[in-house]
N, C-alpha and C. Protein backbone atom coordinates (compact mmCIF):
# COMPACT_ATOMS: atom_id res chain seq x y z
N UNK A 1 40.97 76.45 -62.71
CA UNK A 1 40.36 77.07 -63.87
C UNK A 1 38.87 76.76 -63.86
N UNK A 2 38.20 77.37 -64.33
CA UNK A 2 36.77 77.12 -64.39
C UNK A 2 36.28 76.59 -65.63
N UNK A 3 35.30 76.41 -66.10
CA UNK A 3 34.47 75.28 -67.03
C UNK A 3 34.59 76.43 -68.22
N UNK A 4 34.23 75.98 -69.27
CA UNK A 4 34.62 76.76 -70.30
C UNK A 4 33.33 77.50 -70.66
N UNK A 5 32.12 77.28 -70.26
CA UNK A 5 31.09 77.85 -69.71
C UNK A 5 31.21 79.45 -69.01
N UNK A 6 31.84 79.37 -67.92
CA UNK A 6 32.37 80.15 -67.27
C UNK A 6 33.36 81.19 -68.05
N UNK A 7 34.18 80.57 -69.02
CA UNK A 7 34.92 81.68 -69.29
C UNK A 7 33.95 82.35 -70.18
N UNK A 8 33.20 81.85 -71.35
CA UNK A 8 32.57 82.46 -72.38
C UNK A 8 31.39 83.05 -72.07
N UNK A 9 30.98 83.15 -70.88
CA UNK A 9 30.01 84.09 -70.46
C UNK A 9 30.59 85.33 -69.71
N UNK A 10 31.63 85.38 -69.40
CA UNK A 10 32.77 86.43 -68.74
C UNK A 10 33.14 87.55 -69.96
N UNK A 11 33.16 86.75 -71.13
CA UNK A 11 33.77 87.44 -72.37
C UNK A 11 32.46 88.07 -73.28
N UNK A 12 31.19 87.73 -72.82
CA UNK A 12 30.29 88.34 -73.68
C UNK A 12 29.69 89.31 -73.49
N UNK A 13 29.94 90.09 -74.73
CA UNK A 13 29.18 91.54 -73.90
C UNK A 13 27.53 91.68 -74.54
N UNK A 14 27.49 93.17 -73.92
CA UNK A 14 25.91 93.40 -73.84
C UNK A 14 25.41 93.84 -75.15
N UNK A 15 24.17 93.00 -75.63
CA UNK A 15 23.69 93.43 -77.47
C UNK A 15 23.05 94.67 -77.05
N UNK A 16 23.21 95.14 -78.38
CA UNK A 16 21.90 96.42 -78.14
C UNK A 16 22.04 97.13 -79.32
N UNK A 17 20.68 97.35 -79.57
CA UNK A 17 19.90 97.81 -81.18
C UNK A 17 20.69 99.19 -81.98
N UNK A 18 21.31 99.41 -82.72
CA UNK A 18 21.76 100.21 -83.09
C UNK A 18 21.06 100.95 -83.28
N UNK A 19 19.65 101.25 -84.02
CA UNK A 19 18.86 101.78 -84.35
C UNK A 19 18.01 102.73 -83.66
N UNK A 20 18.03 101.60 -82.38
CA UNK A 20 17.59 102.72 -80.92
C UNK A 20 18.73 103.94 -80.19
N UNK A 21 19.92 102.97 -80.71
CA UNK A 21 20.85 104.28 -80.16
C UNK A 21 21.09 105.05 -80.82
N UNK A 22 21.32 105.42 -81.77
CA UNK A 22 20.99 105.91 -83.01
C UNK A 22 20.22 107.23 -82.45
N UNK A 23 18.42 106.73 -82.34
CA UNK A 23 17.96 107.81 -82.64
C UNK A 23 17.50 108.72 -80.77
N UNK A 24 18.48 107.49 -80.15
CA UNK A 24 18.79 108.04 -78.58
C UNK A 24 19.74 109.09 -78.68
N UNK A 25 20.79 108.95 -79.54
CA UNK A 25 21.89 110.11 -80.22
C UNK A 25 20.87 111.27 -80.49
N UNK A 26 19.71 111.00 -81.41
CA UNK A 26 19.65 111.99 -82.46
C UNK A 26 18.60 113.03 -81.33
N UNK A 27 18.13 112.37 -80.30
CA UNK A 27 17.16 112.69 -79.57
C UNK A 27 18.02 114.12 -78.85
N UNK A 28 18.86 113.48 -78.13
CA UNK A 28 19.64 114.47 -77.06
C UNK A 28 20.20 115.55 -77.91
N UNK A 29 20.09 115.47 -78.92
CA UNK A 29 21.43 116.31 -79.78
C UNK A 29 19.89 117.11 -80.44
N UNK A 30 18.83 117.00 -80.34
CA UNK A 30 17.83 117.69 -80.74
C UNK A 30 17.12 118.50 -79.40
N UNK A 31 17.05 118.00 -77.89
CA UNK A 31 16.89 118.34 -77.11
C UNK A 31 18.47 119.37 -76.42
N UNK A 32 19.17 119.26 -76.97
CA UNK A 32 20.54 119.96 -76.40
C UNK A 32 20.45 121.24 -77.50
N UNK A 33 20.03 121.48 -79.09
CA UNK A 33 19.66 122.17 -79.74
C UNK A 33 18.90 123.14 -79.34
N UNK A 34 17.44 122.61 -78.65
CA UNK A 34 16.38 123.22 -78.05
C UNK A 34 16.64 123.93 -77.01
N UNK A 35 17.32 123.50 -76.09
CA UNK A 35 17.71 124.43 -75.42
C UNK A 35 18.58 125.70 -75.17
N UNK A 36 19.29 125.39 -76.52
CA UNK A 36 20.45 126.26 -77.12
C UNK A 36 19.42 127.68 -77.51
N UNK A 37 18.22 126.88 -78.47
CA UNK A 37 17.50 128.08 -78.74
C UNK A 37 16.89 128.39 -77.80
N UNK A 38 16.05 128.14 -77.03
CA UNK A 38 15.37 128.40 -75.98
C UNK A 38 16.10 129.53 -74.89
N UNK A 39 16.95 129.63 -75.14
CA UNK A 39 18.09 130.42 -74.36
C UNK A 39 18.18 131.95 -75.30
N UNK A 40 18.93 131.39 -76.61
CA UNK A 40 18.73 132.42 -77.80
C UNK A 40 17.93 133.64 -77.73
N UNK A 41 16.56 132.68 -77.84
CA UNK A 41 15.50 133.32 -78.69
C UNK A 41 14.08 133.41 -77.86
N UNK A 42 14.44 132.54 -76.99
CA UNK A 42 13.09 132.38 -76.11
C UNK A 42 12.90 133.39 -75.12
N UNK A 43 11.04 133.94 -75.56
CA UNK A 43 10.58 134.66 -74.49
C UNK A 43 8.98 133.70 -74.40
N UNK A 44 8.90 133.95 -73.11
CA UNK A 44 7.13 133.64 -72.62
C UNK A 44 6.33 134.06 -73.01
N UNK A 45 5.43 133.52 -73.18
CA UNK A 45 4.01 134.24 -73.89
C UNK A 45 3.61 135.48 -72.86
N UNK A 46 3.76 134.98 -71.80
CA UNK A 46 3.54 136.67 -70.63
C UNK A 46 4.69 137.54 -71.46
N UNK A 47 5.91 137.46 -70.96
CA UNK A 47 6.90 138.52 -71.84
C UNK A 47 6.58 139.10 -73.30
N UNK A 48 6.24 138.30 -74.09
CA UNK A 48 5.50 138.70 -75.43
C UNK A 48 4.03 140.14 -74.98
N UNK A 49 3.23 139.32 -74.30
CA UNK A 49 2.44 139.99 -74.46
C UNK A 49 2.50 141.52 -73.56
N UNK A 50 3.20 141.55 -72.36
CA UNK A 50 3.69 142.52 -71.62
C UNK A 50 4.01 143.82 -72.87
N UNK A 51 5.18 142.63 -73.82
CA UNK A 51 5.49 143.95 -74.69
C UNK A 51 4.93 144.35 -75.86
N UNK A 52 4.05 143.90 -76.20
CA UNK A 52 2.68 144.19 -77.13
C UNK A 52 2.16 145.42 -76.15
N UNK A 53 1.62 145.04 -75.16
CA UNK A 53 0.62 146.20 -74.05
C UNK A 53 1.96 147.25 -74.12
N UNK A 54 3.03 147.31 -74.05
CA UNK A 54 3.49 148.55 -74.06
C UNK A 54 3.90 149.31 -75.23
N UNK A 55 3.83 148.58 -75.96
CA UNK A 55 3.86 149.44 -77.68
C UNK A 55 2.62 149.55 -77.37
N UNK A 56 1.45 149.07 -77.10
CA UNK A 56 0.45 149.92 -77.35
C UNK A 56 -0.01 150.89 -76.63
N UNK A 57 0.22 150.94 -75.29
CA UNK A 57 0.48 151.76 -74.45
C UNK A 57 1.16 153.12 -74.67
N UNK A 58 2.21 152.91 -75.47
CA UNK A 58 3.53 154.00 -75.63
C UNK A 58 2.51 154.82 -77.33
N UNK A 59 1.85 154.00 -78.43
CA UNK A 59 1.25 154.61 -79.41
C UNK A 59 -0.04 155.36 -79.15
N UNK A 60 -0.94 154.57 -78.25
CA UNK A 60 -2.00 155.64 -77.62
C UNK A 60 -1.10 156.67 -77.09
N UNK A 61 -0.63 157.07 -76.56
CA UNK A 61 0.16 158.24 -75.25
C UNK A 61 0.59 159.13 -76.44
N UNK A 62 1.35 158.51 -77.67
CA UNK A 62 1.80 159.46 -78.41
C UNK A 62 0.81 160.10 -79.23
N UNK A 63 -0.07 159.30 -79.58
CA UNK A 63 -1.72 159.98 -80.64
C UNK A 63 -2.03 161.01 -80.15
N UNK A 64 -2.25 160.64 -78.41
CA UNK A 64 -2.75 161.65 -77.72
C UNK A 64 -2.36 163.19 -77.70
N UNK A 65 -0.65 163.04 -77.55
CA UNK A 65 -0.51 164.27 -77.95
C UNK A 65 0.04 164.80 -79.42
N UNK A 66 -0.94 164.05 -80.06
CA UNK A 66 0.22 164.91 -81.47
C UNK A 66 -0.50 165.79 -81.67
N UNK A 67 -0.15 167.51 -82.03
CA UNK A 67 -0.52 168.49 -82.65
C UNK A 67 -0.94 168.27 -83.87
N UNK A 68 -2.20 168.99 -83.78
CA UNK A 68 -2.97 168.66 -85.39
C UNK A 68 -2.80 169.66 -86.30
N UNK A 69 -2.06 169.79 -86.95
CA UNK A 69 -1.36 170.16 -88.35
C UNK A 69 -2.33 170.82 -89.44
N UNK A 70 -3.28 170.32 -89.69
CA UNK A 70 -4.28 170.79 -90.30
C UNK A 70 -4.54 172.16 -90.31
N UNK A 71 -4.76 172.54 -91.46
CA UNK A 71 -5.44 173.99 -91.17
C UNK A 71 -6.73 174.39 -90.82
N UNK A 72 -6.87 175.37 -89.72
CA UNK A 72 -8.08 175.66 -89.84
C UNK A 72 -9.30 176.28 -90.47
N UNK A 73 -10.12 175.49 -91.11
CA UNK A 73 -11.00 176.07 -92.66
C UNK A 73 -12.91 176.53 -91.57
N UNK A 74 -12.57 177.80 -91.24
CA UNK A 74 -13.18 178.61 -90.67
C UNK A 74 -14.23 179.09 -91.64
């Protein structure tokens, strides 16, 4: 048998801060969120702006041809 030393260091386990795990929990579960949305909802600022330039693209093209309605005051 070994020294009683020996046994009670066999039997002790590892401390650790609740507080840090805690907000090690709250971390991943906010980063696992983020990516949830990021998936969702997420576009790139290139993708954004691509589709800005083509609404505006597509509203010039249509100005261009709209028939002017107006009467003509000759």
């Amino acid at each position: 048998m070994g020294s009683l030393g020996d046994r009670y260091a066999a039997n002790v386990t590892e401390i650790f801060n609740l507080n840090k795990l805690r907000k090690a929990r709250a971390k991943q579960d906010a980063e696992r969120e983020a990516a949830a949305n990021r998936v969702a909802f997420g576009r790139t600022r290139a993708e954004k702006q691509a589709d800005r330039e083509a609404e505006a693209r597509r509203a010039r093209m249509l100005d261009g041809r709209r028939l002017d309605d107006t009467p003509d005051k000759s």
